[in-house]
C-alpha atoms as a PDB file:
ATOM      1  CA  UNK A   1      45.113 -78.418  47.168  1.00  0.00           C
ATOM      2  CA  UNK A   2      43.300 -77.423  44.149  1.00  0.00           C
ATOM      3  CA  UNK A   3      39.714 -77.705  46.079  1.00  0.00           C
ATOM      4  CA  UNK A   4      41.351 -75.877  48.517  1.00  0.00           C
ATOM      5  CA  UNK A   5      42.072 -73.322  45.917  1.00  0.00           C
ATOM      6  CA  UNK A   6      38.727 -73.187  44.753  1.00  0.00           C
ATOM      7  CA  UNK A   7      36.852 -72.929  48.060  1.00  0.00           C
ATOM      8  CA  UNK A   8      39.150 -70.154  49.284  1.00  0.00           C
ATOM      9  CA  UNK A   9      38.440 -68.477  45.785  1.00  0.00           C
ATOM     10  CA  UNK A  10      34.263 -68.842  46.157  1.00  0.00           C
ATOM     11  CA  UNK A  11      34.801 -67.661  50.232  1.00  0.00           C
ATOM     12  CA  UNK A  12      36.543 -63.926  48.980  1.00  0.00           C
ATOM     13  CA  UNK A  13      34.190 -64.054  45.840  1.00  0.00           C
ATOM     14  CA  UNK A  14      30.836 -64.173  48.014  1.00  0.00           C
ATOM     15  CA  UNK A  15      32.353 -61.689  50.662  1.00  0.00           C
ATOM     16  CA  UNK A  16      33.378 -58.607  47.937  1.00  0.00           C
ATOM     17  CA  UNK A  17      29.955 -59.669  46.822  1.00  0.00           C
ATOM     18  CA  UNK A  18      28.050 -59.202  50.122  1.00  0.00           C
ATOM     19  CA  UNK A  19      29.911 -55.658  49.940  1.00  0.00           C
ATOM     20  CA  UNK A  20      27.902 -54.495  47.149  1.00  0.00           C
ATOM     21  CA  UNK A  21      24.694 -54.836  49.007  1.00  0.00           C
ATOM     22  CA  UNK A  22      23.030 -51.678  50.468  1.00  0.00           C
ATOM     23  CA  UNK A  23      23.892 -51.397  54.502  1.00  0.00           C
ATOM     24  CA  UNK A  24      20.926 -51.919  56.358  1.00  0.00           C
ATOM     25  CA  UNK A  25      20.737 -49.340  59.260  1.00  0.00           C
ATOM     26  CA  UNK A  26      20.054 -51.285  62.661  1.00  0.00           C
ATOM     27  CA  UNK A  27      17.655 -48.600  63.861  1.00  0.00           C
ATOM     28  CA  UNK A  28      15.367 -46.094  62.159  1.00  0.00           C
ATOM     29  CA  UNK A  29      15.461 -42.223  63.674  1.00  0.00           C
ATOM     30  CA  UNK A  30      11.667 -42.632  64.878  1.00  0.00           C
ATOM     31  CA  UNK A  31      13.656 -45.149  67.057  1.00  0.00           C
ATOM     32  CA  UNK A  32      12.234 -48.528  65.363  1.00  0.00           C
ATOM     33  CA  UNK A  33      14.211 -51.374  64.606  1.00  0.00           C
ATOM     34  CA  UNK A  34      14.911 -51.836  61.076  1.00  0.00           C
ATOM     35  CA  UNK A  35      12.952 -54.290  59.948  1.00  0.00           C
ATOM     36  CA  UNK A  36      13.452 -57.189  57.345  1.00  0.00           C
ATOM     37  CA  UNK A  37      10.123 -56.639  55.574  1.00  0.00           C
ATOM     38  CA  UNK A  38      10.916 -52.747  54.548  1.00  0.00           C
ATOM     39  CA  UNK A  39      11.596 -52.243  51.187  1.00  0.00           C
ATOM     40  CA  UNK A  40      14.960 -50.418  52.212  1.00  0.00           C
ATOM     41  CA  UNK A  41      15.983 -47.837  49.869  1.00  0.00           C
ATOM     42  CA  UNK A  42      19.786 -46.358  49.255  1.00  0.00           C
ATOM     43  CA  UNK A  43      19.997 -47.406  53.153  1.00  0.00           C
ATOM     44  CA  UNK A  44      18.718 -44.514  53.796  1.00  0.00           C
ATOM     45  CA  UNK A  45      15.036 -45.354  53.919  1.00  0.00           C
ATOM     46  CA  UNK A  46      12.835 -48.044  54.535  1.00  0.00           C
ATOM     47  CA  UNK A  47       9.215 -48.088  54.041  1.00  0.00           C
ATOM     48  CA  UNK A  48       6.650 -50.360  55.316  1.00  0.00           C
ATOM     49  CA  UNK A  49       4.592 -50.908  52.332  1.00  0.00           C
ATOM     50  CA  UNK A  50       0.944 -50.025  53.009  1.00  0.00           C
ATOM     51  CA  UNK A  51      -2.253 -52.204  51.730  1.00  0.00           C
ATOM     52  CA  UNK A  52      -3.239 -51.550  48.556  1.00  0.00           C
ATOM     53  CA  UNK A  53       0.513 -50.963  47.124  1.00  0.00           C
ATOM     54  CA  UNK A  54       2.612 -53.650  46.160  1.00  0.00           C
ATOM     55  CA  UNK A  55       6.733 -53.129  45.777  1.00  0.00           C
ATOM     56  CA  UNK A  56       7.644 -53.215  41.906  1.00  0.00           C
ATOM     57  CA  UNK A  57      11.506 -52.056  41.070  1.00  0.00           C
ATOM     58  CA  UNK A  58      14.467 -51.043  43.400  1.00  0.00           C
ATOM     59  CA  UNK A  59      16.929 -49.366  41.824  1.00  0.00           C
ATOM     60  CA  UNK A  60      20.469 -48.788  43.319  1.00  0.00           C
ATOM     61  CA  UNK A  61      22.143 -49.035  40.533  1.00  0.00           C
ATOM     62  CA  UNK A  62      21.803 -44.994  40.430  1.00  0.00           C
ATOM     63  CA  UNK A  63      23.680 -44.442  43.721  1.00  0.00           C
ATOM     64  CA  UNK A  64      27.180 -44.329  42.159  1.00  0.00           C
ATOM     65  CA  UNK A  65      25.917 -40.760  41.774  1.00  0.00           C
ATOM     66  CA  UNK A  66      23.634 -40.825  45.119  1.00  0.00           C
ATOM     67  CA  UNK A  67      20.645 -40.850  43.490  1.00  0.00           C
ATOM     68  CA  UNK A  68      18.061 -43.905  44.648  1.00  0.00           C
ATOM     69  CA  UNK A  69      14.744 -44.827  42.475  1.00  0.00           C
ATOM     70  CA  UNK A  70      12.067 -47.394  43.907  1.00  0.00           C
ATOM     71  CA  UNK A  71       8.465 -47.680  42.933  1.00  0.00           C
ATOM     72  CA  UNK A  72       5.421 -49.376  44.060  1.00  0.00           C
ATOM     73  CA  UNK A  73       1.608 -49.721  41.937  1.00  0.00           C
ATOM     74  CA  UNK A  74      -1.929 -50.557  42.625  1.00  0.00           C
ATOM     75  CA  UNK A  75      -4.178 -52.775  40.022  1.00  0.00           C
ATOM     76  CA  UNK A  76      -2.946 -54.990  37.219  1.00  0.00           C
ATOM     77  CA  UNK A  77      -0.455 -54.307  35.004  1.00  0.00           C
ATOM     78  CA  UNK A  78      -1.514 -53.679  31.594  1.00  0.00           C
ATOM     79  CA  UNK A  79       0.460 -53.402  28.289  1.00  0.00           C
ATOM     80  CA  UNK A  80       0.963 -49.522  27.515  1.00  0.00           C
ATOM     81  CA  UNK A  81       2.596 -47.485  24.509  1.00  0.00           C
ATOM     82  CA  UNK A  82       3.962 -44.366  26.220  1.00  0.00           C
ATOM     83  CA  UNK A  83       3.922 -41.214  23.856  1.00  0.00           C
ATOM     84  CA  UNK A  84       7.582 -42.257  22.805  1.00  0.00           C
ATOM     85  CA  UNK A  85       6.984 -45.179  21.205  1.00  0.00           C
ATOM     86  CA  UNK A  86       8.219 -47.498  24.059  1.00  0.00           C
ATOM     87  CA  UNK A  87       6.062 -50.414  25.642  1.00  0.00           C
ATOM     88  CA  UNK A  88       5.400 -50.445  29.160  1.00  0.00           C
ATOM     89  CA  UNK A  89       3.191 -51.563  32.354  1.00  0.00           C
ATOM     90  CA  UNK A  90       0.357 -49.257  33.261  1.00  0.00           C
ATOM     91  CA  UNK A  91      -1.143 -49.751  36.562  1.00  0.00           C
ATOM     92  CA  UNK A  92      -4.658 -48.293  38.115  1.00  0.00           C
ATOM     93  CA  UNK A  93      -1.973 -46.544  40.761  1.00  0.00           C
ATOM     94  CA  UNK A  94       1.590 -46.006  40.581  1.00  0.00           C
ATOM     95  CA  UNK A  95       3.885 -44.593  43.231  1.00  0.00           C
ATOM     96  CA  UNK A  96       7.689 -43.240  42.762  1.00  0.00           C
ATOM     97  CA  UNK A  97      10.073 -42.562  45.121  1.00  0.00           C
ATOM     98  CA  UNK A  98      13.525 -40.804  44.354  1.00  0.00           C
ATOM     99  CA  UNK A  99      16.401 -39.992  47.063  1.00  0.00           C
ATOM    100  CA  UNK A 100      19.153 -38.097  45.495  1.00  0.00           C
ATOM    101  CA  UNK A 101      22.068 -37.392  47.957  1.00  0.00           C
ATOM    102  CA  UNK A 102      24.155 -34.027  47.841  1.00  0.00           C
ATOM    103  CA  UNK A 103      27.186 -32.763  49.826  1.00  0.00           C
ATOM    104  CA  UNK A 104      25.127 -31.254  52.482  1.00  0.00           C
ATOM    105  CA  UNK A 105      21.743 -30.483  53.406  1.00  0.00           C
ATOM    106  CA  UNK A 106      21.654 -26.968  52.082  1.00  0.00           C
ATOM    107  CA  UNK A 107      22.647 -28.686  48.548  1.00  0.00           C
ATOM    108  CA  UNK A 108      19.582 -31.209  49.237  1.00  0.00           C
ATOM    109  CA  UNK A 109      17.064 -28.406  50.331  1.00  0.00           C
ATOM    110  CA  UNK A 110      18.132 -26.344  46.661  1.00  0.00           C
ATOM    111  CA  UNK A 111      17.368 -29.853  45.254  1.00  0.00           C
ATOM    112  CA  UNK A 112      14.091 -30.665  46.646  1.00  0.00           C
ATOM    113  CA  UNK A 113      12.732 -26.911  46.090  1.00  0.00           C
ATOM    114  CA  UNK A 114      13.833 -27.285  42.114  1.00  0.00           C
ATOM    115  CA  UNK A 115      11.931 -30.444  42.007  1.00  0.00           C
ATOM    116  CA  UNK A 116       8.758 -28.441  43.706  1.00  0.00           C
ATOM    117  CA  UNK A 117       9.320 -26.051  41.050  1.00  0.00           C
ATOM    118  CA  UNK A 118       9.101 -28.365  37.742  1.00  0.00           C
ATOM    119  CA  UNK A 119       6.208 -29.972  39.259  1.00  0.00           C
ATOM    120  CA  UNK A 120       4.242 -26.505  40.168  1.00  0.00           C
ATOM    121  CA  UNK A 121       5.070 -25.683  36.342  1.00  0.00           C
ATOM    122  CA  UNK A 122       4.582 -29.104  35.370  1.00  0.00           C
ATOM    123  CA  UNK A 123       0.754 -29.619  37.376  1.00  0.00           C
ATOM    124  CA  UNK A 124      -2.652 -27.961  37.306  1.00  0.00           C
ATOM    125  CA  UNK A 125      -2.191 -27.428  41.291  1.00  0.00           C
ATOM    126  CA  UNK A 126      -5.062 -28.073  43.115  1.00  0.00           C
ATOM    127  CA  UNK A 127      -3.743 -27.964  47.105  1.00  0.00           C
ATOM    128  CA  UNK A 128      -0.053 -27.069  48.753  1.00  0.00           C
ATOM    129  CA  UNK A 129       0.341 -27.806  52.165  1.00  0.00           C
ATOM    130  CA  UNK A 130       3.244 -28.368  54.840  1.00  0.00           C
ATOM    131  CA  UNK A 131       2.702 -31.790  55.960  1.00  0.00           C
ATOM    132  CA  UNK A 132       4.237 -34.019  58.805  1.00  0.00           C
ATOM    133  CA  UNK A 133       4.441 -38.370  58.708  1.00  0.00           C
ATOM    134  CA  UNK A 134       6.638 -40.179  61.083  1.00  0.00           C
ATOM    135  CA  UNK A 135       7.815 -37.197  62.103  1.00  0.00           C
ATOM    136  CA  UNK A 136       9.814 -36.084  58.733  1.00  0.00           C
ATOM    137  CA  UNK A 137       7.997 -32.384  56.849  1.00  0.00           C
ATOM    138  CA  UNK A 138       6.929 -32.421  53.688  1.00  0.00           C
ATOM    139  CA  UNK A 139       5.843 -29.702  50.973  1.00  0.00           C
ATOM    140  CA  UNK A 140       2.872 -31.883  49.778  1.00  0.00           C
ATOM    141  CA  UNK A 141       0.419 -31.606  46.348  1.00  0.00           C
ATOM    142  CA  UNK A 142      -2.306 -32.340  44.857  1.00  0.00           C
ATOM    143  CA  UNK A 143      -3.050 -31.606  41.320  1.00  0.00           C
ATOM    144  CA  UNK A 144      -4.394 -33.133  38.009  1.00  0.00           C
ATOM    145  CA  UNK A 145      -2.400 -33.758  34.744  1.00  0.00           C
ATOM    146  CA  UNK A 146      -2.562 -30.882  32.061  1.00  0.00           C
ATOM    147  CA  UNK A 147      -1.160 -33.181  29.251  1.00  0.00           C
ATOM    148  CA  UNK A 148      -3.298 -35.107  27.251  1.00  0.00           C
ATOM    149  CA  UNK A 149      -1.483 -37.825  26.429  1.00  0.00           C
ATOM    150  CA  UNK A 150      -0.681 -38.830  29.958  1.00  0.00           C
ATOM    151  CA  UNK A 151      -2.954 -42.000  31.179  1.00  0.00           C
ATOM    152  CA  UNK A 152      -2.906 -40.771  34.473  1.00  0.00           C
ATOM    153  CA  UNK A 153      -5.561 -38.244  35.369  1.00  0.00           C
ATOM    154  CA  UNK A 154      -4.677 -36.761  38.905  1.00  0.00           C
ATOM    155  CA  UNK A 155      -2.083 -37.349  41.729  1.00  0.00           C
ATOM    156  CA  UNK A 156      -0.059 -36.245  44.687  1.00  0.00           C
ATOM    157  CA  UNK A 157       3.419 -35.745  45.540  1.00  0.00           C
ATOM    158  CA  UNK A 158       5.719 -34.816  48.286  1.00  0.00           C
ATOM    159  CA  UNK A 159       9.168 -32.719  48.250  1.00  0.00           C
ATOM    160  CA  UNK A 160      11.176 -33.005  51.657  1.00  0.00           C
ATOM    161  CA  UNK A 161      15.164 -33.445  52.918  1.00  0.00           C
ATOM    162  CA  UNK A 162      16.304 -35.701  55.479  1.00  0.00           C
ATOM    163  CA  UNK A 163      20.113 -34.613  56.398  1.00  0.00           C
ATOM    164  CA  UNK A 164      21.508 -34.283  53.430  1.00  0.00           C
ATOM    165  CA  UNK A 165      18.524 -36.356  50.958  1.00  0.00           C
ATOM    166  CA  UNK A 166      16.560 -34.514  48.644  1.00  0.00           C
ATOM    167  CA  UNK A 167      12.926 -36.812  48.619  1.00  0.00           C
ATOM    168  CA  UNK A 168      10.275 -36.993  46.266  1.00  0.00           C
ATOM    169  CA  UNK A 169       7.337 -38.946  46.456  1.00  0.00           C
ATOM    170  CA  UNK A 170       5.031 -38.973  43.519  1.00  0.00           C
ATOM    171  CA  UNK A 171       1.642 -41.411  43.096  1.00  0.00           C
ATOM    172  CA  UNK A 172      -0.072 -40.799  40.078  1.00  0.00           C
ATOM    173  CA  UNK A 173      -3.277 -42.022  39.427  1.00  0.00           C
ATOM    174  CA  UNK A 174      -5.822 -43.137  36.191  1.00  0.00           C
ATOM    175  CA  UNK A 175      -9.542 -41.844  36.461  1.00  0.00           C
ATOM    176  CA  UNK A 176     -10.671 -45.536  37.187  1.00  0.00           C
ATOM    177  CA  UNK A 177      -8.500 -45.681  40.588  1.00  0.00           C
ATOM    178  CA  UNK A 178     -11.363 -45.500  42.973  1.00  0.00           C
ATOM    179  CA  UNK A 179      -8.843 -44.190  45.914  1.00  0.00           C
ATOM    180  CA  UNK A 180      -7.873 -41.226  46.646  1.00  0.00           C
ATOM    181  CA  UNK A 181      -4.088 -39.772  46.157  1.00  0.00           C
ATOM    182  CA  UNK A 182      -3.825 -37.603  48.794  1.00  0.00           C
ATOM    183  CA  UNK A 183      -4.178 -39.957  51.743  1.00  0.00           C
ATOM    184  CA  UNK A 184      -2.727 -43.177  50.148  1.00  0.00           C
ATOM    185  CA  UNK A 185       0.730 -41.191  50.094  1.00  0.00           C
ATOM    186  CA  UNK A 186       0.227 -39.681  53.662  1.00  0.00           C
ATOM    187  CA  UNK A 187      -0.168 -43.564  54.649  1.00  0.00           C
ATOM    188  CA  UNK A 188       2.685 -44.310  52.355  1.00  0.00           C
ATOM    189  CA  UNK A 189       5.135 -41.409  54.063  1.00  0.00           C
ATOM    190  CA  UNK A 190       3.804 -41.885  57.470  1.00  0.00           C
ATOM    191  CA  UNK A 191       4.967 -45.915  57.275  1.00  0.00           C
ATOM    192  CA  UNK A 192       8.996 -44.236  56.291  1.00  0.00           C
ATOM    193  CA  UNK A 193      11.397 -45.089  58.211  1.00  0.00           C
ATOM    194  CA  UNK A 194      14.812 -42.752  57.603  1.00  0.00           C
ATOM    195  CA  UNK A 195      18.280 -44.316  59.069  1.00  0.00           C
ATOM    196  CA  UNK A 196      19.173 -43.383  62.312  1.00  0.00           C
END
């Protein structure tokens, strides 16, 4: 009876565990199957990792407030001091990607056009352009860094909604990155997959 007990306890632990994973959709929007290998993010994205990036960190533990955080590098890691005080990786390329969800898509528009904002005041802008990957628009920059005691040198980003997702995608890159920003996210975005 008692390894009874303790079977049936393990069976209902492991299934309210399984319940805390992200839902994987079965199909994407651009119609593909959703696909084991995708780094799926929030379950509301999943994204084919191109060569040359490598997946680092995954955070859900933000989407108690909607909000989903993954990030992927280039190069080696190396040991870095950030400007406060606080030890960290530095890679030759890194790329951040940040969902926050909102009530409805007007909400996640206002959201993705504030982010735009801080980084037009934020960047020495260099292009802006409407872009289109996988059939999801973008407002897409380039730029370099004004601050001088950032280690990365120039980058790209990309500010766009799907239903009610406000998405940034930033890769920021050091001077000795011999690719360039611009096209490694397009090939990033255009490997996205959103849920159906």
């Amino acid at each position: 009876m008692k390894k009874l007990a303790v079977l049936f306890l393990a069976g209902a632990v492991s299934l309210s565990l399984a319940g805390c994973g992200q839902n994987v959709p079965a199909t994407a929007a651009d119609g593909a199957q959703w696909n084991d290998s995708w780094v799926t993010v929030g379950g509301i994205l999943g994204a084919d990792t191109p060569a040359g990036l490598d997946s680092r960190e995954n955070k859900n533990t933000l989407g108690i407030k909607g909000m989903y955080y993954a990030t992927w590098s280039s190069g080696e890691a190396e040991p870095y001091v950030n400007e406060d005080g606080n030890d960290t990786d530095l890679y030759d390329a890194q790329l951040y990607l940040l969902l926050a969800g909102s009530k409805s898509a007007e909400d996640a528009e206002k959201n993705a056009e504030e982010w735009l904002k801080m980084a037009l005041e934020q960047y020495n802008i260099e292009t802006t352009a409407a872009e289109t990957y996988n059939g999801q628009t973008y407002t897409v920059i380039t730029y370099t860094f004004s601050s001088e005691t950032n280690p990365y040198s120039n980058g790209a980003s990309a500010f766009g909604v799907y239903q009610n997702y406000a998405v940034s995608a930033e890769l920021s890159c050091q001077d000795k990155f011999d690719g360039d920003a611009k096209t490694i996210l397009a090939d990033f975005l255009e490997n996205c997959h959103y849920a159906a």
